[in-house]
C-alpha atoms as a PDB file:
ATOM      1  CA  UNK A   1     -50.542   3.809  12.333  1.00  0.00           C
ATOM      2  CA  UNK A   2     -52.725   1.346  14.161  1.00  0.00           C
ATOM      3  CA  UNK A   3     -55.846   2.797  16.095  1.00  0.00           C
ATOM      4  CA  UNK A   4     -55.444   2.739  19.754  1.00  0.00           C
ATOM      5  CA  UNK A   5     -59.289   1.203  19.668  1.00  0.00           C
ATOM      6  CA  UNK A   6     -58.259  -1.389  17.542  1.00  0.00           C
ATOM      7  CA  UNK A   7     -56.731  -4.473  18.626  1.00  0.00           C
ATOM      8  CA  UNK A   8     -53.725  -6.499  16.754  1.00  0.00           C
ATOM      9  CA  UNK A   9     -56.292  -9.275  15.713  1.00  0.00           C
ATOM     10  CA  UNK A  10     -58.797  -6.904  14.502  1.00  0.00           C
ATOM     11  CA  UNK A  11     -55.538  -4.931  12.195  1.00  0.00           C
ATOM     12  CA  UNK A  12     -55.260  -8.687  10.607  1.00  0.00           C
ATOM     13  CA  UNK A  13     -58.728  -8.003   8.695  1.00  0.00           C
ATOM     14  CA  UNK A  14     -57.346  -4.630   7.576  1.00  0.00           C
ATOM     15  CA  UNK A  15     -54.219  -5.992   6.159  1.00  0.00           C
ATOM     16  CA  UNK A  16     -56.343  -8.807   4.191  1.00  0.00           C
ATOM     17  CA  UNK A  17     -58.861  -6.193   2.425  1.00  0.00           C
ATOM     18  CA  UNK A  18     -55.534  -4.115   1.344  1.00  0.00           C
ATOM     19  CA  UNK A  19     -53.946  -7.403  -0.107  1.00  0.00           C
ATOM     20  CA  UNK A  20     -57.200  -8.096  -1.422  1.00  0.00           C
ATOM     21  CA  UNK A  21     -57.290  -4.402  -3.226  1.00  0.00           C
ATOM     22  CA  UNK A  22     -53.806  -5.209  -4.013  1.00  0.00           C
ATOM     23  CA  UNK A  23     -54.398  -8.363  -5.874  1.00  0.00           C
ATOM     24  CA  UNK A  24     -56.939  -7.120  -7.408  1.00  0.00           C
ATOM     25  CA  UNK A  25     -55.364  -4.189  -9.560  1.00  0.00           C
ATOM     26  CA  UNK A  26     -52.395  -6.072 -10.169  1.00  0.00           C
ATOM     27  CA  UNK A  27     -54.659  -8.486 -12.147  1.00  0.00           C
ATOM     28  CA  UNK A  28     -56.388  -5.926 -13.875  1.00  0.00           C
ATOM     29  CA  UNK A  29     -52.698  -4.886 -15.197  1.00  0.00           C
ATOM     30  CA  UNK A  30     -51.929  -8.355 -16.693  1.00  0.00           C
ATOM     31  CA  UNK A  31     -52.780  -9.572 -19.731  1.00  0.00           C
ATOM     32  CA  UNK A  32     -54.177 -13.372 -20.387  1.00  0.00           C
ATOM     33  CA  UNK A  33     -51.697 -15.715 -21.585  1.00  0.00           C
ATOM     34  CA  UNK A  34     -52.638 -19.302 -23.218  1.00  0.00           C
ATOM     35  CA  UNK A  35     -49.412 -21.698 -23.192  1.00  0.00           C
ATOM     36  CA  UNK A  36     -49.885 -25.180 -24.391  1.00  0.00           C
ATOM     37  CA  UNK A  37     -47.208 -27.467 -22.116  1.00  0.00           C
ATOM     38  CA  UNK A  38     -45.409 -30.851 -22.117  1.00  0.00           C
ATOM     39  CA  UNK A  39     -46.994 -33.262 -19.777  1.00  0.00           C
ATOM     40  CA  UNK A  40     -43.885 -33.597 -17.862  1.00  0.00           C
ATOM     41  CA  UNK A  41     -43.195 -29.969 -17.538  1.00  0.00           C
ATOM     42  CA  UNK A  42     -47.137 -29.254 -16.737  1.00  0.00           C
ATOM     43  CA  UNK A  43     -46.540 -32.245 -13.770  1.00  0.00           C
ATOM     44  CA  UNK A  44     -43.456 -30.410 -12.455  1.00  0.00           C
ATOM     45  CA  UNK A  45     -45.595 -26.968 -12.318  1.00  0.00           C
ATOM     46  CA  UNK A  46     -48.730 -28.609 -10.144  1.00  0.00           C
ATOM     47  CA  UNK A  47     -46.095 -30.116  -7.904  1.00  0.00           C
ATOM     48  CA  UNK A  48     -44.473 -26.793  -6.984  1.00  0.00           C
ATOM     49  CA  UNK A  49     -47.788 -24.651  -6.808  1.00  0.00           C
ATOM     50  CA  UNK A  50     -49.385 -27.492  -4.046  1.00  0.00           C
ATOM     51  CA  UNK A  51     -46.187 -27.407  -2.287  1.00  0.00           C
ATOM     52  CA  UNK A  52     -46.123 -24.127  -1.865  1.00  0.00           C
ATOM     53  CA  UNK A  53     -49.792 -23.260  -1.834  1.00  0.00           C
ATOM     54  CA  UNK A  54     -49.898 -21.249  -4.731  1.00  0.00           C
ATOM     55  CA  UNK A  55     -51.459 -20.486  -8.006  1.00  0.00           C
ATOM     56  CA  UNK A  56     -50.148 -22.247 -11.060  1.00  0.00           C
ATOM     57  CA  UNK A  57     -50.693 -19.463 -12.744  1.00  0.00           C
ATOM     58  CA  UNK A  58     -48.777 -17.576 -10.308  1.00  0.00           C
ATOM     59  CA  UNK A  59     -45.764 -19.998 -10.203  1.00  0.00           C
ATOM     60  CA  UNK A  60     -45.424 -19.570 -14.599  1.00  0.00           C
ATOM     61  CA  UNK A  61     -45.609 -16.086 -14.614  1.00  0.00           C
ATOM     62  CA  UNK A  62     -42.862 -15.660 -12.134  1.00  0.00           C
ATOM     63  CA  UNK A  63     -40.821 -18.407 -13.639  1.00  0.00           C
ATOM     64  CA  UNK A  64     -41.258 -16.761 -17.317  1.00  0.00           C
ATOM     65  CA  UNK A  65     -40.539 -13.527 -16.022  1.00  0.00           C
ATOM     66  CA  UNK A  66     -37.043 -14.939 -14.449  1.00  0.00           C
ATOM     67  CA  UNK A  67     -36.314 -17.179 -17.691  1.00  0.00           C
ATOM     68  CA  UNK A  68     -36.637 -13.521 -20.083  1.00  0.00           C
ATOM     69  CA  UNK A  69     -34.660 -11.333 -17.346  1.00  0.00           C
ATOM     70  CA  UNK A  70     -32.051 -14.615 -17.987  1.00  0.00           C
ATOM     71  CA  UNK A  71     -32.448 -14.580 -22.023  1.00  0.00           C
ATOM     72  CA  UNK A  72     -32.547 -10.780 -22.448  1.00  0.00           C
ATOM     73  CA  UNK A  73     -28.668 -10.875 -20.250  1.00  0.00           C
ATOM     74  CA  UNK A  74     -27.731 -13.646 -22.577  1.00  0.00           C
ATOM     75  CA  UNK A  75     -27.595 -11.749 -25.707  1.00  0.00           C
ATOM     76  CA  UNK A  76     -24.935  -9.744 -27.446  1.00  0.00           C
ATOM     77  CA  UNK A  77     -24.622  -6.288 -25.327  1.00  0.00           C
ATOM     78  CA  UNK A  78     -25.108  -4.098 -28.591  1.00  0.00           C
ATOM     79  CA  UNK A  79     -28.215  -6.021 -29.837  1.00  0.00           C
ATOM     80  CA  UNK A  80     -29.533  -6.116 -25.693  1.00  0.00           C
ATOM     81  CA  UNK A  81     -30.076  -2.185 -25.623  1.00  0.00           C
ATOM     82  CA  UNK A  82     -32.147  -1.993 -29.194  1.00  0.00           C
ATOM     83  CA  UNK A  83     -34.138  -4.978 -27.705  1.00  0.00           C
ATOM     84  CA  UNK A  84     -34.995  -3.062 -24.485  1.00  0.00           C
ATOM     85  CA  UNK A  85     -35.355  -0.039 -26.253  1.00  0.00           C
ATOM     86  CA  UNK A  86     -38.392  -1.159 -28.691  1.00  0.00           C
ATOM     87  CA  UNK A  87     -39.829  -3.623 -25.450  1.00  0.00           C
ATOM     88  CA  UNK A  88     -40.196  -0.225 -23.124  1.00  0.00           C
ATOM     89  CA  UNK A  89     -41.421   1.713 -26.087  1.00  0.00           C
ATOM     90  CA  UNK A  90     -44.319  -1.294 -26.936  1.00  0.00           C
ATOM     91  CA  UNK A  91     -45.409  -1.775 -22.918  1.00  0.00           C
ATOM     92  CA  UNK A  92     -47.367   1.316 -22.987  1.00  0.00           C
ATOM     93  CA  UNK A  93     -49.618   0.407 -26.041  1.00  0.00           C
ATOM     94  CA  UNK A  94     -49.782  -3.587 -24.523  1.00  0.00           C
ATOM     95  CA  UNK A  95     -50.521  -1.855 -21.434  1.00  0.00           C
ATOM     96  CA  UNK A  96     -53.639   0.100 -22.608  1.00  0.00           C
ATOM     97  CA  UNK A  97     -54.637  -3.081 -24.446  1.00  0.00           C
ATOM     98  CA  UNK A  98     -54.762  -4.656 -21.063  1.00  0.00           C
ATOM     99  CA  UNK A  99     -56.866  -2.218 -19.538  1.00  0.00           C
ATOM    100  CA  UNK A 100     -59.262  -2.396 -22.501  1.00  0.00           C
ATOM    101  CA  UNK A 101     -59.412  -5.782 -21.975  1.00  0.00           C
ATOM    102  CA  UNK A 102     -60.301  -5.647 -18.232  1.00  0.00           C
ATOM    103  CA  UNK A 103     -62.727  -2.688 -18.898  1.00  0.00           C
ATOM    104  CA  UNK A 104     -60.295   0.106 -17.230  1.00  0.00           C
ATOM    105  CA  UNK A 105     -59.212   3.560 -17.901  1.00  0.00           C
ATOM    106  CA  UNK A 106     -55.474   2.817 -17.674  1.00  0.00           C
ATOM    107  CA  UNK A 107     -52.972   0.443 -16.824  1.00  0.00           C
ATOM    108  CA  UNK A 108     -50.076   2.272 -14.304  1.00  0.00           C
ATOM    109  CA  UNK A 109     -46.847   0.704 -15.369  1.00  0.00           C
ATOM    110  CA  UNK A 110     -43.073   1.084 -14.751  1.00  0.00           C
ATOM    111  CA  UNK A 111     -41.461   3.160 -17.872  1.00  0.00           C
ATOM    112  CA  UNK A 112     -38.020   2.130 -18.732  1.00  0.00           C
ATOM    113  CA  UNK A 113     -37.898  -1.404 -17.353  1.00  0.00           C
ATOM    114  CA  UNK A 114     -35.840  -3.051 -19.422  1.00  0.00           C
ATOM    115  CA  UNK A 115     -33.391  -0.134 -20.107  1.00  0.00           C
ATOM    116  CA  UNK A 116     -32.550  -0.381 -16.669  1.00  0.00           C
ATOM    117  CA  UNK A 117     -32.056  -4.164 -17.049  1.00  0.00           C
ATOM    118  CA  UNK A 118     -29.617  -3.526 -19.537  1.00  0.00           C
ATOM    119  CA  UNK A 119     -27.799  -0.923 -17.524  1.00  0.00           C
ATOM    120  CA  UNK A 120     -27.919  -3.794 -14.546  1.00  0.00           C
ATOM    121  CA  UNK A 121     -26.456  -6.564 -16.550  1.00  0.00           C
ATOM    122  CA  UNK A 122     -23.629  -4.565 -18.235  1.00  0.00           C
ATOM    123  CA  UNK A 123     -22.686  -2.985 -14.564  1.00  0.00           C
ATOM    124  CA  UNK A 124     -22.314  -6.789 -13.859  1.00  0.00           C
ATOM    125  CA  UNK A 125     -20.411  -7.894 -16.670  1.00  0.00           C
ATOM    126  CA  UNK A 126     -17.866  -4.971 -16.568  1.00  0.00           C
ATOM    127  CA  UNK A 127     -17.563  -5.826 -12.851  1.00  0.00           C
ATOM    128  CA  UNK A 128     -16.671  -8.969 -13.801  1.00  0.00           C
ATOM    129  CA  UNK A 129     -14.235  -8.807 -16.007  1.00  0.00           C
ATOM    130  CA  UNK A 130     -12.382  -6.067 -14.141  1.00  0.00           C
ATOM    131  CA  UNK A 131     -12.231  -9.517 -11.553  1.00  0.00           C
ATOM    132  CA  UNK A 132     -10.957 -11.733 -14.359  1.00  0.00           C
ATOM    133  CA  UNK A 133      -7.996  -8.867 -15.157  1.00  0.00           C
ATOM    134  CA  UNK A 134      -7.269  -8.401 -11.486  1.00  0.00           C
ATOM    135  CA  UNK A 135      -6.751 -11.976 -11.057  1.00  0.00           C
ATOM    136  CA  UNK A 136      -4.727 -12.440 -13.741  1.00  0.00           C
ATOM    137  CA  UNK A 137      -2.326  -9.480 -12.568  1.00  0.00           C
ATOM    138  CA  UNK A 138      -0.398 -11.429  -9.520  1.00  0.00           C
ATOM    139  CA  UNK A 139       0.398 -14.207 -11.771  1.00  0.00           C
ATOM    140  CA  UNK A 140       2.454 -11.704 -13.956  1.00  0.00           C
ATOM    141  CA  UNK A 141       4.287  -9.866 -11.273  1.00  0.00           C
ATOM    142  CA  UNK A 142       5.085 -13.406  -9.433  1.00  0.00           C
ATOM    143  CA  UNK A 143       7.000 -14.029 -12.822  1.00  0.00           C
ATOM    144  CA  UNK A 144       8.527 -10.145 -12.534  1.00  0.00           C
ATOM    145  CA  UNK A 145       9.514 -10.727  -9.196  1.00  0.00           C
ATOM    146  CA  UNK A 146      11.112 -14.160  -9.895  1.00  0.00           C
ATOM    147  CA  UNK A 147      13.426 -12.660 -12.301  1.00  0.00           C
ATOM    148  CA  UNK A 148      14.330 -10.036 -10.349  1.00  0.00           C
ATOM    149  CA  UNK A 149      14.990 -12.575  -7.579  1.00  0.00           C
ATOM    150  CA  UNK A 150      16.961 -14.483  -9.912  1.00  0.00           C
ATOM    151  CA  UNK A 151      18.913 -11.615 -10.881  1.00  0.00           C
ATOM    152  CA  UNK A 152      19.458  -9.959  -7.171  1.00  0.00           C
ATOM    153  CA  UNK A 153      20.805 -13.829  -6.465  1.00  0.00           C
ATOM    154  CA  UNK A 154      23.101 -13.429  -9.884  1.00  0.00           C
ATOM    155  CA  UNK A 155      24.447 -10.158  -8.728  1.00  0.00           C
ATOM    156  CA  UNK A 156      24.927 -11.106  -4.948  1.00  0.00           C
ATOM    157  CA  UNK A 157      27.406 -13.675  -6.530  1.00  0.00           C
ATOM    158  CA  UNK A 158      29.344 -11.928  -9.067  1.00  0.00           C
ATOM    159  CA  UNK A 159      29.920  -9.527  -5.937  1.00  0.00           C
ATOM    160  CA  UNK A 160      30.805 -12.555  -3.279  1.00  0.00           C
ATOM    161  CA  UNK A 161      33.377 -13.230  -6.038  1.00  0.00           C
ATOM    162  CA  UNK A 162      34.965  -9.787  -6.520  1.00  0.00           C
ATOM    163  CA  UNK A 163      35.281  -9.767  -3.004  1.00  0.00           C
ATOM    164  CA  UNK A 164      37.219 -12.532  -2.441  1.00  0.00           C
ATOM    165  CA  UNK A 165      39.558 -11.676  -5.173  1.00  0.00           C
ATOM    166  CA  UNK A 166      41.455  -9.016  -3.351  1.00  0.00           C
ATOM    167  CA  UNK A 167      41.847 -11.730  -0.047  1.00  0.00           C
ATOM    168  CA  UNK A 168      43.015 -14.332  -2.862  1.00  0.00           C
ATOM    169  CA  UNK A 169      45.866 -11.986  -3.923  1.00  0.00           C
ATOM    170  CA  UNK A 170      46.701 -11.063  -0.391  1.00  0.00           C
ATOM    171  CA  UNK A 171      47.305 -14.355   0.713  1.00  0.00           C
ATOM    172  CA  UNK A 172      49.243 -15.288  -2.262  1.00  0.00           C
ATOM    173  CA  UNK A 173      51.513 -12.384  -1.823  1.00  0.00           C
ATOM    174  CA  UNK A 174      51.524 -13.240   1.984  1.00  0.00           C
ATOM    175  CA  UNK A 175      54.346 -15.791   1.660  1.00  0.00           C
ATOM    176  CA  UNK A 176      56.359 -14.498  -0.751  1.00  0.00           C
ATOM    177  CA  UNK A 177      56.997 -11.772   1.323  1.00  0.00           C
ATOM    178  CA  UNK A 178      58.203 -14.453   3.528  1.00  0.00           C
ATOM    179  CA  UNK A 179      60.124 -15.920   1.312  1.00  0.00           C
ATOM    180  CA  UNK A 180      61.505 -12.168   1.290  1.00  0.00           C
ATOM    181  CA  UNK A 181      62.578 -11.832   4.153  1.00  0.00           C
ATOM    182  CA  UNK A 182      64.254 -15.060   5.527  1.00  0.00           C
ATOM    183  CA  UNK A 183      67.361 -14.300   3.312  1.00  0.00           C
ATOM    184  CA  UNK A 184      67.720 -11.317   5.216  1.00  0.00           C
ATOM    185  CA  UNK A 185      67.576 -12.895   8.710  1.00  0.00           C
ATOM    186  CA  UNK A 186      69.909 -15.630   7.557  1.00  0.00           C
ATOM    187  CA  UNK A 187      72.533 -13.774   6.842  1.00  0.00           C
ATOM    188  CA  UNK A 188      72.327 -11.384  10.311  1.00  0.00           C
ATOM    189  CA  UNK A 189      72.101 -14.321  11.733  1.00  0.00           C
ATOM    190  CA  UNK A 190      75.567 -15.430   9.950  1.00  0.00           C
ATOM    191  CA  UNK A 191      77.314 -12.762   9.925  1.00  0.00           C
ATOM    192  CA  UNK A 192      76.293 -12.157  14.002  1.00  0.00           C
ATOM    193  CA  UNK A 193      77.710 -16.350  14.156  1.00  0.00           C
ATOM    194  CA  UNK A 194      81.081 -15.515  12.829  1.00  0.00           C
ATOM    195  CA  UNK A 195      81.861 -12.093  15.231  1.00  0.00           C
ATOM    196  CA  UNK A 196      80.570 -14.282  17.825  1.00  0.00           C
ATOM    197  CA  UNK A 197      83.120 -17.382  16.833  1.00  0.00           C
ATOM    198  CA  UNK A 198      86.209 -14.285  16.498  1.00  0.00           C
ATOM    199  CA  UNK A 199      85.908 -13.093  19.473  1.00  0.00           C
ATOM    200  CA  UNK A 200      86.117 -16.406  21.396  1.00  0.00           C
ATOM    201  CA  UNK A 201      89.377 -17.530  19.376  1.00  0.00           C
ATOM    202  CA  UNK A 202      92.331 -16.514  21.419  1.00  0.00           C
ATOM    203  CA  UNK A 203      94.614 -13.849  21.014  1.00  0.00           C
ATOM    204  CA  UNK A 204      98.180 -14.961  19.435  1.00  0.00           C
ATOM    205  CA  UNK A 205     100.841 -14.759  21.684  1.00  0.00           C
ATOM    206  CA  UNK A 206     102.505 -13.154  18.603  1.00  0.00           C
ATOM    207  CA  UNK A 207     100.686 -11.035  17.648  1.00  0.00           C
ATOM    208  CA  UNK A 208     101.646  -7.468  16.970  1.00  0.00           C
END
């Protein structure tokens, strides 16, 4: 917590002597690293370091350490966890090289680093291709539900059909019960036409 005596500017210098103590024991943990380098690609490296105001040194060790995060996920799962298995077990005796080399007692490293890589980059693949099956899923029950469209439409029209059936048959038998009865009517009609004509004739005069 900043001293009530001390002013923002004057917390400024205490922030640079902690980087400074920072950057300092992070160097002592690395090792020296000779790389001989393409003109081309050695251009492309100064560029980026003056354009961002930084180290060259700084810019290839962050850029190798991004290109072996990106070959270690590349290879075959199986073969990925023996490889980060025997790297972790070889950092500690690198890292007590290191600190012989930079006249240190010892080296504080992360254990496990590229175990938990591995771990990382399988979480991420298994993620994926639970996507890749999910996606795939609609396209199958869009076909299910198709068919079953198709056949619900199939169906619906087999039963429009058995439906009209019954009206079918009752219209046909509609006029032949017509036909039925008209004889009937004629003939009440007739026989109501000749009473009708006997009782207007008139009586003979002799008659019984």
């Amino acid at each position: 917590m900043q001293d009530i005596d001390t002013t923002s500017t004057q917390s400024l210098v205490d922030r640079y002597y902690e980087e400074e103590k920072a950057k300092r024991e992070r160097e002592q943990t690395l090792a020296a690293f000779t790389m001989r380098m393409d003109a081309n690609d050695l251009a492309m490296l100064n560029v980026i370091a003056r354009r961002f105001r930084k180290n060259r040194d700084e810019i290839a060790q962050e850029v190798l350490s991004n290109a072996l995060i990106d070959l270690f996920a590349r290879l075959d799962a199986g073969e990925r966890k023996l490889l980060a298995r025997d790297a972790d077990e070889a950092a500690r005796s690198l890292a007590d090289e290191i600190a012989e080399e930079n006249g240190i007692h010892s080296v504080e490293i992360k254990t496990g680093v590229w175990a938990n890589h591995d771990r990382q980059i399988t979480k991420i693949e298994r993620k994926k291709a639970k996507m890749q099956e999910s996606g795939n899923r609609p396209q199958s029950n869009s076909a299910d539900n198709d068919d079953a469209d198709t056949d619900d439409e199939a169906a619906a029209q087999t039963g429009n059909q058995t439906d009209n059936q019954p009206m079918t048959a009752q219209n046909d038998s509609a006029p032949a019960a017509a036909m039925t009865t008209e004889p009937e009517n004629t003939d009440q009609s007739t026989e109501e036409t000749t009473e009708h004509k006997e009782e207007s004739q008139p009586m003979s005069m002799f008659g019984s």
